[in-house]
N, C-alpha and C. Protein backbone atom coordinates (compact mmCIF):
# COMPACT_ATOMS: atom_id res chain seq x y z
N UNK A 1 27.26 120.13 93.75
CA UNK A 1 27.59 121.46 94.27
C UNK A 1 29.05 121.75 93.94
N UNK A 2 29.32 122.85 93.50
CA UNK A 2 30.54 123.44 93.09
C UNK A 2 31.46 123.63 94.22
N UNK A 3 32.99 123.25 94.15
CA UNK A 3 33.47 123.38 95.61
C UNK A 3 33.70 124.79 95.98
N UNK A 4 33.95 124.75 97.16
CA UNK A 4 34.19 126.45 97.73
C UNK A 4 35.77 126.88 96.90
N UNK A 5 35.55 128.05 96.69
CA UNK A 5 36.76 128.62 95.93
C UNK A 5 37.09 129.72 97.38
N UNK A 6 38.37 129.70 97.49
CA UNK A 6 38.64 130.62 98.58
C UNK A 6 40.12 131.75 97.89
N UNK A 7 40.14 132.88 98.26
CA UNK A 7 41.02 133.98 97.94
C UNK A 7 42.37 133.66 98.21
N UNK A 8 43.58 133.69 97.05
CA UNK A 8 44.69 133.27 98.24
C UNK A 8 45.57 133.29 98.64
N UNK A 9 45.25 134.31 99.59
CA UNK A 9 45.59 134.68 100.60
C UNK A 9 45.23 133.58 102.12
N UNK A 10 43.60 133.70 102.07
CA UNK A 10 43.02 132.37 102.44
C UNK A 10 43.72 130.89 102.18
N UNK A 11 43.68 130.66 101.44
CA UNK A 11 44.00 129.43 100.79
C UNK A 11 45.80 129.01 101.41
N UNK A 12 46.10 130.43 101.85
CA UNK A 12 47.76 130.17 102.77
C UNK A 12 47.78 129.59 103.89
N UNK A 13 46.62 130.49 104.51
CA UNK A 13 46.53 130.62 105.60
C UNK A 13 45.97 129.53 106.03
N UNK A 14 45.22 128.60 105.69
CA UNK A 14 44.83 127.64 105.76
C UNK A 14 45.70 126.10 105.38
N UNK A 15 46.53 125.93 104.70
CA UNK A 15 47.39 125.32 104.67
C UNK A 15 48.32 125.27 105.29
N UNK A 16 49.08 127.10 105.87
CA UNK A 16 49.70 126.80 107.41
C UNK A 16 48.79 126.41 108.39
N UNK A 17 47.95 126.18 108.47
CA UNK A 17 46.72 125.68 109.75
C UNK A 17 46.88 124.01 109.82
N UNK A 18 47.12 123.84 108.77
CA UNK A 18 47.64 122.17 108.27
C UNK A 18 48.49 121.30 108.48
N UNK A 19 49.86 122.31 108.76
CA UNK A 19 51.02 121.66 109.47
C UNK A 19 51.54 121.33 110.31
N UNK A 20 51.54 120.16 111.02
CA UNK A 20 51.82 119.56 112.04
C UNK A 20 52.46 120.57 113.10
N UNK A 21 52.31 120.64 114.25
CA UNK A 21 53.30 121.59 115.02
C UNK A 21 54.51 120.75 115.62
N UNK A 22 55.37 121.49 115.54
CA UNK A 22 56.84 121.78 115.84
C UNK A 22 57.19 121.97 117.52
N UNK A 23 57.28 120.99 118.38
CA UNK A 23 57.74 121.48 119.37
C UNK A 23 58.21 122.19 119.62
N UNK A 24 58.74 123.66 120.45
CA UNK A 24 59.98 124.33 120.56
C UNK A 24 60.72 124.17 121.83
N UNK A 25 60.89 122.93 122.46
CA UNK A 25 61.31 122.49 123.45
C UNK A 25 61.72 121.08 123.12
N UNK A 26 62.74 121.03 122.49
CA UNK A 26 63.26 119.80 122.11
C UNK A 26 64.36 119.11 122.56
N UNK A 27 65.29 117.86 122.22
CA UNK A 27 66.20 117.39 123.42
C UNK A 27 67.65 118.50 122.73
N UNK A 28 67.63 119.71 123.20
CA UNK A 28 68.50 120.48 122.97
C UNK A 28 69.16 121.25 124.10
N UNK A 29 68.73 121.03 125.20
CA UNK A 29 69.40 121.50 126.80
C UNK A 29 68.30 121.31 127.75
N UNK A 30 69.67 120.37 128.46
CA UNK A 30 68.87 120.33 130.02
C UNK A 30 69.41 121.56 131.21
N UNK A 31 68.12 121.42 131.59
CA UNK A 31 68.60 122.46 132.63
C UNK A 31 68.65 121.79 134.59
N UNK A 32 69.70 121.78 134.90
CA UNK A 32 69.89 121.22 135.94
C UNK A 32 69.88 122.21 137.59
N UNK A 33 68.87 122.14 137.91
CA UNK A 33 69.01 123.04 139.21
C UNK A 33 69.99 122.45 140.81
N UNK A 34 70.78 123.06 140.83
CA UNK A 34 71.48 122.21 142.28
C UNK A 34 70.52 123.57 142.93
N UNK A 35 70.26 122.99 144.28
CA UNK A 35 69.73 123.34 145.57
C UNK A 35 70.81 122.31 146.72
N UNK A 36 69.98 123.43 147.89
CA UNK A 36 70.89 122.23 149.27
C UNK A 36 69.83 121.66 149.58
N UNK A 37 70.06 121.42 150.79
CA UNK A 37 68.83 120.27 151.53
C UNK A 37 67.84 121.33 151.86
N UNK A 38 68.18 122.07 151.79
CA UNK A 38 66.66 123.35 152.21
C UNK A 38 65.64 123.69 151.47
N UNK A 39 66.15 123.38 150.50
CA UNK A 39 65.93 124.00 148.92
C UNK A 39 65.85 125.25 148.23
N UNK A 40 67.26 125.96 148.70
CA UNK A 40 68.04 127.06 148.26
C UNK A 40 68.99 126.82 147.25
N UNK A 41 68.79 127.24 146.25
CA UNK A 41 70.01 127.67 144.78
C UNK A 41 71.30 127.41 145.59
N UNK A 42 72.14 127.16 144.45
CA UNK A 42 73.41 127.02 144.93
C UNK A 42 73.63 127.37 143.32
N UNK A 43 74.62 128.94 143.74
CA UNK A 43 75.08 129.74 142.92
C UNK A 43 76.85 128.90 142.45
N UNK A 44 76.75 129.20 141.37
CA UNK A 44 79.04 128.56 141.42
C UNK A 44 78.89 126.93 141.33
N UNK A 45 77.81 126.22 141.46
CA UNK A 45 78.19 125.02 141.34
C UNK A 45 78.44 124.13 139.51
N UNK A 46 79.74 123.56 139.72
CA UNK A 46 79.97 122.59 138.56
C UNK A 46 79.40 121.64 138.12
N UNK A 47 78.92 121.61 137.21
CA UNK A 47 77.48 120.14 137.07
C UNK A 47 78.50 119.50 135.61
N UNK A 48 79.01 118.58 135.89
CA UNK A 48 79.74 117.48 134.47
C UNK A 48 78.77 116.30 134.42
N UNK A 49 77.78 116.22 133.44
CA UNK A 49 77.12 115.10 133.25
C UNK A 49 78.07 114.13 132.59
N UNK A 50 78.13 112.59 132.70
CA UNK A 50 79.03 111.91 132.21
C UNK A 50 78.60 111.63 130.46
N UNK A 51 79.83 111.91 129.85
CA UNK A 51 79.19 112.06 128.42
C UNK A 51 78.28 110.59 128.02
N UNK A 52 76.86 111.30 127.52
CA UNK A 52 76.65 110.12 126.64
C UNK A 52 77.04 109.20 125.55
N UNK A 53 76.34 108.27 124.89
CA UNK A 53 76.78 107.35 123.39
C UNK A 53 76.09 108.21 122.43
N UNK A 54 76.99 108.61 121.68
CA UNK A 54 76.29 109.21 120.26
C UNK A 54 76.02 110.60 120.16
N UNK A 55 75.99 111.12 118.67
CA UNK A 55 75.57 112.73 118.79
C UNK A 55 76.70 113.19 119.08
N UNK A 56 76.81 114.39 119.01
CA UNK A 56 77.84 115.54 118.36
C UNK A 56 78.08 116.02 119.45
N UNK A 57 78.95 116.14 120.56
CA UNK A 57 79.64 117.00 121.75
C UNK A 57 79.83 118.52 121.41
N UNK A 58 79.03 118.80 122.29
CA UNK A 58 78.91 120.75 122.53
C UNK A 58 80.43 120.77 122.94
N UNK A 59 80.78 122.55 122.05
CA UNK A 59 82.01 122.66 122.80
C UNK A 59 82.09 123.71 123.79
N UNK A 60 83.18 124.38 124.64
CA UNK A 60 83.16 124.67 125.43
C UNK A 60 83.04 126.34 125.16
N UNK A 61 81.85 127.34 125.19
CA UNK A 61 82.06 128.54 124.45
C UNK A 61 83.02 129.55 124.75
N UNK A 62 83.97 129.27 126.00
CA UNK A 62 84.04 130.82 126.85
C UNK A 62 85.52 130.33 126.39
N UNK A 63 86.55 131.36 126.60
CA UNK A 63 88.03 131.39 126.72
C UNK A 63 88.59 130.81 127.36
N UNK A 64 89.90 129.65 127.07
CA UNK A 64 90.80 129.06 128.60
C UNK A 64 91.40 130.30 129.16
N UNK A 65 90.83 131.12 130.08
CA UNK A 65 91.57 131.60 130.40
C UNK A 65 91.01 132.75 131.76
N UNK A 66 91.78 132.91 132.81
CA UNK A 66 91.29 133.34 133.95
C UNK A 66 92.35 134.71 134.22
N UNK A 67 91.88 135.61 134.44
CA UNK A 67 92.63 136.91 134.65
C UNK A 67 92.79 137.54 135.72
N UNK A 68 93.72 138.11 136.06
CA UNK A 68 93.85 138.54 137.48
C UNK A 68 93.56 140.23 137.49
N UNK A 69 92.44 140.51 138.09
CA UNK A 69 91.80 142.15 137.75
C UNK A 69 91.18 142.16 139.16
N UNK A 70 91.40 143.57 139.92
CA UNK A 70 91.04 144.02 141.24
C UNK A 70 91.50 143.33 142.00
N UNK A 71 92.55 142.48 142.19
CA UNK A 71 92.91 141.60 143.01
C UNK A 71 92.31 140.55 142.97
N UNK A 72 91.71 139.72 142.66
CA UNK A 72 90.89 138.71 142.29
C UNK A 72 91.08 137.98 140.75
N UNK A 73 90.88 136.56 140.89
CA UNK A 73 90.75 135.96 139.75
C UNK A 73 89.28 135.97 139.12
N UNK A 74 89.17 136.00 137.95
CA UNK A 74 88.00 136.42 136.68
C UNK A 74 88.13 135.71 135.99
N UNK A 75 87.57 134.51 135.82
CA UNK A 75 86.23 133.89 136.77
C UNK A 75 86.56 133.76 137.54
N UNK A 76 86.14 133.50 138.82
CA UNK A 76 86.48 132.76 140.15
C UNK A 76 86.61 131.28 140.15
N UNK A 77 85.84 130.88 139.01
CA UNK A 77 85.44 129.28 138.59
C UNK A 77 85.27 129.48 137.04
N UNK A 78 86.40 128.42 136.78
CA UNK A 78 87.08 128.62 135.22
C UNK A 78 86.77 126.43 135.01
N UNK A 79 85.83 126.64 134.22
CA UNK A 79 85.80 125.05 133.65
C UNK A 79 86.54 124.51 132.50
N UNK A 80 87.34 123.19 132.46
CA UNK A 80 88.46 123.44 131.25
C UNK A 80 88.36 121.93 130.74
N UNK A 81 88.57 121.48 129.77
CA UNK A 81 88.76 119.93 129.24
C UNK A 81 90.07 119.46 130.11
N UNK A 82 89.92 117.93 130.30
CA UNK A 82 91.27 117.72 130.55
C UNK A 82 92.97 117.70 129.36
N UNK A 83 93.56 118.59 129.67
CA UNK A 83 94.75 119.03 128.49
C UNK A 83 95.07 120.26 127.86
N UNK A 84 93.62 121.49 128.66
CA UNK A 84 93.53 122.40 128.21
C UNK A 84 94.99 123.19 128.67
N UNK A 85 95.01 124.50 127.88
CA UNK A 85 96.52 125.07 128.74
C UNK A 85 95.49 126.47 128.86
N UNK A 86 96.03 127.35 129.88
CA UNK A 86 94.77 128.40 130.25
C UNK A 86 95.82 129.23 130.64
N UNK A 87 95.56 130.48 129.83
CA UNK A 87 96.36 131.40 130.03
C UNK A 87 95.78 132.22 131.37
N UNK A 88 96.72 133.24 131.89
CA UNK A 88 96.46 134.52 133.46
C UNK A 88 97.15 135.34 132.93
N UNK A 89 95.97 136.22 131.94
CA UNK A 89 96.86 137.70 131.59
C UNK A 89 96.60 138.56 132.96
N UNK A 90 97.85 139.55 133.61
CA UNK A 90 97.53 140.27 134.69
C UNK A 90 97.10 141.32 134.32
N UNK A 91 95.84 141.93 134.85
CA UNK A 91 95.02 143.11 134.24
C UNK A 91 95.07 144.18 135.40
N UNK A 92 96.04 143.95 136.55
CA UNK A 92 96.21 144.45 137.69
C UNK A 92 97.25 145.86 137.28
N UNK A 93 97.41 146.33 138.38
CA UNK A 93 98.71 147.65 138.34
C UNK A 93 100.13 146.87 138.83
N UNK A 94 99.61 145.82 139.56
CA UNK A 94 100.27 145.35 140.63
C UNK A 94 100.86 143.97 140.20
N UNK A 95 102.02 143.11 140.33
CA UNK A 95 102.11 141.98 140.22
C UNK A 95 101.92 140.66 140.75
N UNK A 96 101.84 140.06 140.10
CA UNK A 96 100.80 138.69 141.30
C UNK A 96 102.12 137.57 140.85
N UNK A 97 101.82 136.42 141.32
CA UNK A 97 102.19 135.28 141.43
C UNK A 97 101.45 134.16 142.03
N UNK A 98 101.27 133.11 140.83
CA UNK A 98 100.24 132.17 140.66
C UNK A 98 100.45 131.05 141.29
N UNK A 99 100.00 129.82 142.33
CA UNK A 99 100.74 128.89 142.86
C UNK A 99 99.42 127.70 143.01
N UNK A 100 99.34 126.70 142.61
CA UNK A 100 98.42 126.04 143.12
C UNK A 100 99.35 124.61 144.13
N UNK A 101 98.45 123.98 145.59
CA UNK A 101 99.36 122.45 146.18
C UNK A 101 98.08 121.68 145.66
N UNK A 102 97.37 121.57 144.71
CA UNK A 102 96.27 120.80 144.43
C UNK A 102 96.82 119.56 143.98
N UNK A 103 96.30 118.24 143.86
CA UNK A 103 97.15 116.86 143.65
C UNK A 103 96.76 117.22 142.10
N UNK A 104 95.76 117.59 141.78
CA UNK A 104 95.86 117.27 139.94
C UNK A 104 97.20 118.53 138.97
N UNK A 105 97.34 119.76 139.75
CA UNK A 105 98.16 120.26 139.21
C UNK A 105 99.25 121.37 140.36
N UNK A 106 100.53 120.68 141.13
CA UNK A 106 100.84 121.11 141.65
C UNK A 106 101.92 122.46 141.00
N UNK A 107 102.08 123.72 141.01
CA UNK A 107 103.01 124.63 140.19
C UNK A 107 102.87 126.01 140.35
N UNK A 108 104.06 126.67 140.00
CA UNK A 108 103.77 127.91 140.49
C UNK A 108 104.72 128.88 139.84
N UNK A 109 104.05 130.05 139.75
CA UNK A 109 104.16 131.31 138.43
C UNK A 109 104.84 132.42 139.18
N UNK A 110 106.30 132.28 138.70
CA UNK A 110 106.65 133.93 139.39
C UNK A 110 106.34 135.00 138.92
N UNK A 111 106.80 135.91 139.94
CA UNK A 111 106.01 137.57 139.90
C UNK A 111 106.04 137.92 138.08
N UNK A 112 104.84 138.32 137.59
CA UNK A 112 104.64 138.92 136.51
C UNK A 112 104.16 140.47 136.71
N UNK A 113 104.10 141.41 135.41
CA UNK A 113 103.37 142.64 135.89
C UNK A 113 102.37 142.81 134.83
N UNK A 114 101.88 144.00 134.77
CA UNK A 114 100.21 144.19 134.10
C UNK A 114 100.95 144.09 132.71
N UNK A 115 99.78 143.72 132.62
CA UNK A 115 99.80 143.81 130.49
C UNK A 115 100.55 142.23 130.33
N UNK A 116 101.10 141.37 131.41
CA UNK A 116 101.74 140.19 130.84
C UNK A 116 100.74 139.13 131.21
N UNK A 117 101.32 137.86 130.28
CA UNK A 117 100.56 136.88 130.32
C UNK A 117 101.10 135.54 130.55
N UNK A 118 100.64 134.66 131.76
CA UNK A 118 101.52 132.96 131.79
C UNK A 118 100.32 132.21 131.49
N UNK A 119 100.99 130.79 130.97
CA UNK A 119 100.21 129.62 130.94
C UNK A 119 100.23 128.58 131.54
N UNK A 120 99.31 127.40 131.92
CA UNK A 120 99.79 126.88 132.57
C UNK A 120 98.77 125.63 132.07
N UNK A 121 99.43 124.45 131.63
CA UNK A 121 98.43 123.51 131.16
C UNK A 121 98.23 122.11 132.44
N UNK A 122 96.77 121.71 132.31
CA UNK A 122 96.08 121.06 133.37
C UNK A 122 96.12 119.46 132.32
N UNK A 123 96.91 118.77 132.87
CA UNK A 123 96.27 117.49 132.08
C UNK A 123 95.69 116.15 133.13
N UNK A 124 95.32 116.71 134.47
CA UNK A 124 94.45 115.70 135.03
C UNK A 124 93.27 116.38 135.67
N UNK A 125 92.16 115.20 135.41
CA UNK A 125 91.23 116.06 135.88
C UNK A 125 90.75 115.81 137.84
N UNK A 126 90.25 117.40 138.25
CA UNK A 126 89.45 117.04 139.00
C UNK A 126 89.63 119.03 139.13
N UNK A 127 90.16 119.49 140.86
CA UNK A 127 90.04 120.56 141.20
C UNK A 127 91.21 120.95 141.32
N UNK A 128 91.35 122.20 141.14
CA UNK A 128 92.68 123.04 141.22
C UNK A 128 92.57 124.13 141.92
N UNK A 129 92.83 124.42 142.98
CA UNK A 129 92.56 125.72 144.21
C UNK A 129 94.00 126.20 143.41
N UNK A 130 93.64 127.72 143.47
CA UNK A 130 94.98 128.98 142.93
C UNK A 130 94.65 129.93 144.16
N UNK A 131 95.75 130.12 144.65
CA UNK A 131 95.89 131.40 144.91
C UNK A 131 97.20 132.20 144.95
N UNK A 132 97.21 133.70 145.14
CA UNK A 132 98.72 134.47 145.11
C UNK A 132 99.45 134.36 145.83
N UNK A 133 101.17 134.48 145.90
CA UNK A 133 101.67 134.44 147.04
C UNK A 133 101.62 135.57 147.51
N UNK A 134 101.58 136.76 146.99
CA UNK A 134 101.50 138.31 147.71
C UNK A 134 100.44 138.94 148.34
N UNK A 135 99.58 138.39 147.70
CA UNK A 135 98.03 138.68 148.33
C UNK A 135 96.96 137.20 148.30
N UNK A 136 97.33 137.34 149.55
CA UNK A 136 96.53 136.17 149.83
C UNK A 136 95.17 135.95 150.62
N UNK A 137 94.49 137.14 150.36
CA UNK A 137 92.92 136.78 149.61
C UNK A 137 92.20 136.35 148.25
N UNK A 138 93.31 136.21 147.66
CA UNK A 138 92.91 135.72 146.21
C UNK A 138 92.79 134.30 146.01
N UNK A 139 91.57 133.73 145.76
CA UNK A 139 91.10 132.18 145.82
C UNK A 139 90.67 132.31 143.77
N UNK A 140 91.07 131.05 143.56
CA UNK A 140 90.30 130.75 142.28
C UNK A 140 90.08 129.26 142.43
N UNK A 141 89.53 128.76 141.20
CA UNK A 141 89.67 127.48 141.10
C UNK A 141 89.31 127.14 139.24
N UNK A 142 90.46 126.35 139.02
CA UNK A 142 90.82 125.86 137.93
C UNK A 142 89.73 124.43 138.16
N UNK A 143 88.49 123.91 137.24
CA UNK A 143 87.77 122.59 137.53
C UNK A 143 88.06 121.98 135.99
N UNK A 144 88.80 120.92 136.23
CA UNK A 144 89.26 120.49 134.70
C UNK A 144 87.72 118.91 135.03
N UNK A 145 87.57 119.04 133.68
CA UNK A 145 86.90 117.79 133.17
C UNK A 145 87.15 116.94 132.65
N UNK A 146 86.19 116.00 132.15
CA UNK A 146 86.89 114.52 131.28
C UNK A 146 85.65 114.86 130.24
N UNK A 147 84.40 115.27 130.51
CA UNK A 147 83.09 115.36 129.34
C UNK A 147 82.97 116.51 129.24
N UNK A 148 82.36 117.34 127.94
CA UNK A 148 82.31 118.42 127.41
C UNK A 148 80.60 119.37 128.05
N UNK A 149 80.09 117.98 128.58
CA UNK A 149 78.79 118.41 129.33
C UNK A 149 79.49 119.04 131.01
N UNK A 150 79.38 120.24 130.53
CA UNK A 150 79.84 120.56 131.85
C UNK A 150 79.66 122.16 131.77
N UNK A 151 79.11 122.85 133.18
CA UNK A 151 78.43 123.84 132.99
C UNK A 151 78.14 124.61 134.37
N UNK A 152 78.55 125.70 134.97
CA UNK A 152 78.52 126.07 135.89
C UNK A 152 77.02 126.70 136.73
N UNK A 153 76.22 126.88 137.57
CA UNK A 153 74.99 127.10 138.25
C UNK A 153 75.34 128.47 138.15
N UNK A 154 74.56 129.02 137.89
CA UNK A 154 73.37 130.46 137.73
C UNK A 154 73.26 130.97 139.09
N UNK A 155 72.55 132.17 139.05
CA UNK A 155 71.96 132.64 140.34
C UNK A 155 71.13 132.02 141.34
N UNK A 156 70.16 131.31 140.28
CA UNK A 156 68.55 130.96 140.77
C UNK A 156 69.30 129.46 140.44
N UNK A 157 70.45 128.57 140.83
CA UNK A 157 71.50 127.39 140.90
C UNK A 157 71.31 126.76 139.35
N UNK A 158 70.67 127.10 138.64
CA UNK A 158 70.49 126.30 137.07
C UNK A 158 71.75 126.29 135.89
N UNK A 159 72.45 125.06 135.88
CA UNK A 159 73.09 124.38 134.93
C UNK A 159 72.60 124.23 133.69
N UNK A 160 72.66 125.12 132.72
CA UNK A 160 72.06 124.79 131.38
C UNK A 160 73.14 124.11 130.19
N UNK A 161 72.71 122.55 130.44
CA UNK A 161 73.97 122.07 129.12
C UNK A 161 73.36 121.87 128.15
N UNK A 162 73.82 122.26 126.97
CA UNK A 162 73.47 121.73 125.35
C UNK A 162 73.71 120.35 125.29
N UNK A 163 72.89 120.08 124.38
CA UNK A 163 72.83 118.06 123.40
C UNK A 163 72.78 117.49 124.56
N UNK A 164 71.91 117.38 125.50
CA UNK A 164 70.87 116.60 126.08
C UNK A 164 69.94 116.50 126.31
N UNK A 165 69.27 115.57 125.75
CA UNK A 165 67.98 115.38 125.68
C UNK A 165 67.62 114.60 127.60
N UNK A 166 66.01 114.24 127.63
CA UNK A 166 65.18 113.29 128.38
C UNK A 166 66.09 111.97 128.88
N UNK A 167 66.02 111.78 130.11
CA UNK A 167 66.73 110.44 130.24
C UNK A 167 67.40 110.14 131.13
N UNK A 168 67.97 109.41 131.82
CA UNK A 168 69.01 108.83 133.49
C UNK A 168 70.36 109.02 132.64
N UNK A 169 70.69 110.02 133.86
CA UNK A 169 72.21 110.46 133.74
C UNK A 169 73.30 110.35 134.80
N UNK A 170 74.11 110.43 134.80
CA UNK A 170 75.19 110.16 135.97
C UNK A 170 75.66 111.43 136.04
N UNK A 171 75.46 111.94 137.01
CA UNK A 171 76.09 113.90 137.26
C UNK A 171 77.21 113.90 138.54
N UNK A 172 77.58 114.75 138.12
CA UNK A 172 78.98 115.32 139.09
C UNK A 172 79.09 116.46 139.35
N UNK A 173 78.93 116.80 140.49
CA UNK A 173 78.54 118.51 140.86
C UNK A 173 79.87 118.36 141.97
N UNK A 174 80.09 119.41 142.04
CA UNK A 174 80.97 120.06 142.62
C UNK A 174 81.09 121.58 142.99
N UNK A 175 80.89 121.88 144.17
CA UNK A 175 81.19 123.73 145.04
C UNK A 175 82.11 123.36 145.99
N UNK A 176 83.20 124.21 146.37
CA UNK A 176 83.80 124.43 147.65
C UNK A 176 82.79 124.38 148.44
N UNK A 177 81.72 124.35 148.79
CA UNK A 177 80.66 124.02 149.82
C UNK A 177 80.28 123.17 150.00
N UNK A 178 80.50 122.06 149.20
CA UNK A 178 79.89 120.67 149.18
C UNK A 178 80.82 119.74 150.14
N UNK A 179 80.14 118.88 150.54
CA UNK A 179 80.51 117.78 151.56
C UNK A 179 81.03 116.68 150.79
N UNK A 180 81.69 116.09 151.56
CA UNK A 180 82.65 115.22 150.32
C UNK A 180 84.05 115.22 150.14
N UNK A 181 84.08 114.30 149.30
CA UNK A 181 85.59 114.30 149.16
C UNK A 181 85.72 115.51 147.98
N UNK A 182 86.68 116.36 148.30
CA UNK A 182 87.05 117.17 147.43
C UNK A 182 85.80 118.25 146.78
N UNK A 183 85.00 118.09 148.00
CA UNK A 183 83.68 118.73 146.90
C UNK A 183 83.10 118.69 146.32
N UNK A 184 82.80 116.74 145.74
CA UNK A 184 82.50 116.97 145.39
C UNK A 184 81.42 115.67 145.31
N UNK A 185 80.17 115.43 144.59
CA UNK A 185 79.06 114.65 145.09
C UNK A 185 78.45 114.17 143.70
N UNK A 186 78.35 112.75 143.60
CA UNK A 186 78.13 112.00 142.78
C UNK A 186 76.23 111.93 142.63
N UNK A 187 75.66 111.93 141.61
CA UNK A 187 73.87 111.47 141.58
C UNK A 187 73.18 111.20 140.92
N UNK A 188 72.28 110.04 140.54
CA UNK A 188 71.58 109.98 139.52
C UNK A 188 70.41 110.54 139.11
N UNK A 189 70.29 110.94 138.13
CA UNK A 189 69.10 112.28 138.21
C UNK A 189 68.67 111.66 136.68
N UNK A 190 67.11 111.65 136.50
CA UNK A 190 66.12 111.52 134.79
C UNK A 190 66.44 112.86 135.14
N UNK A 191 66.51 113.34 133.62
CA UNK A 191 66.09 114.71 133.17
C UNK A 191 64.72 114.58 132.37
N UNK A 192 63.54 115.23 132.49
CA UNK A 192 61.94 114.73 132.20
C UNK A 192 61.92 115.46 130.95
N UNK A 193 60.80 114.88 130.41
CA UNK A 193 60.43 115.43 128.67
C UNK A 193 60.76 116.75 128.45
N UNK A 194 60.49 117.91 129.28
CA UNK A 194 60.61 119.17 129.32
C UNK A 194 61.79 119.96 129.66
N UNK A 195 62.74 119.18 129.56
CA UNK A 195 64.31 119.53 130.10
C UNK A 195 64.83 119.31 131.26
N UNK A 196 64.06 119.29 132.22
CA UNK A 196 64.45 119.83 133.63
C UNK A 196 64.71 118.61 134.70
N UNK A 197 65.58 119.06 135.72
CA UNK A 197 66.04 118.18 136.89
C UNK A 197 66.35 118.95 137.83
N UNK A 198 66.32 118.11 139.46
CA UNK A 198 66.75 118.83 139.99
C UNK A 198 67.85 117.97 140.97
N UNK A 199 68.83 118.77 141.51
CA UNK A 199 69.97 118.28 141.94
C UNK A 199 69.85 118.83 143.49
N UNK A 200 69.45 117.69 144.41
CA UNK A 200 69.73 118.42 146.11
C UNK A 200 71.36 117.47 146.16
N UNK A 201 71.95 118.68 146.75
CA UNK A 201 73.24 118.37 147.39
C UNK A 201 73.69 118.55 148.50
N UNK A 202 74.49 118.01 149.42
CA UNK A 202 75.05 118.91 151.04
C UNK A 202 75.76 119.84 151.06
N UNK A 203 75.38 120.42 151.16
CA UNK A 203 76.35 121.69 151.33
C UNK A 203 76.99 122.08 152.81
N UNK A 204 78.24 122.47 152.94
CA UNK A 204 78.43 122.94 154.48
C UNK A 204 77.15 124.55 154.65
């Protein structure tokens, strides 16, 4: 018998039918949910997984740099390498002055006005509370790191870091809400074939 001859067009289409499939969920980001003990999101929280061995370190995408606009600092929570220097352009009408008593970076920025810009470089890590001396409802926080896996919680509390795959990790979360020293709470968490973990923490 003569073999089947097929049109080809056919003959494509059938050879893509052939090729192995392609996961599209691969070890390319985990996503880390902090919750409290209730199991409510926790919005603002810092998740630094301790860097792994091997493979190429994600870098950090956003700007060093936190701005002072409506009276408030922008971000409220600014994540930085340890050594980074992070500029405070004032985007205000008004002039501020920058001061942190935090042990990793004690210092402080006299009065500037809009349109100017100071820097101020962090070379130890942990937390840095800022606020103004003139208006003092203004809270920020400077969170310097030591690993490049590091990534702030979402609405619905989800930490999404690049270049990690499946596997037992050592995490470091940190909110001004957390119980602890300094805020902040040590845990070992697998992240499962499909990306995901979840992080219960104490929260006040």
């Amino acid at each position: 018998m003569a073999p089947a001859r097929f049109p080809p067009l056919r003959r494509a289409l059938l050879a893509l039918c052939c090729v192995p499939a392609i996961s599209a969920s691969g070890p390319n980001e985990a996503a880390f949910q902090v919750v409290d003990a209730r199991g409510f999101p926790l919005q603002g929280a810092v998740v630094e997984v301790e860097k792994p061995g091997g493979g190429v370190a994600p870098a950090f995408p956003w700007r060093m740099a936190m701005a002072q606009k409506d009276q408030a600092f922008v971000p409220g929570t600014l994540i930085v390498p340890a050594g980074a220097t992070v500029a405070f352009p004032n985007l205000d009408i008004v002039r501020h002055s920058i001061y942190s008593f935090s042990k990793p970076a004690r210092f402080k920025i006299d009065l500037y006005g809009r349109d100017q810009t100071r820097t101020q470089r962090f070379a130890i890590t942990g937390t840095v509370a800022l606020g103004c001396n003139i208006h003092d409802q203004m809270r920020g926080y400077i969170r310097v790191v030591s690993s490049p896996y590091a990534r702030q919680s979402d609405t619905n509390g989800y930490a999404r870091i690049p270049g990690l795959g499946p596997g037992a990790y050592k995490v470091k979360v940190w909110h001004p809400r957390l119980r602890g020293a300094d805020g902040e709470q040590v845990l070992a968490v697998t992240v499962s074939n499909d990306g995901a973990a979840r992080l219960v923490v104490q929260a006040k």
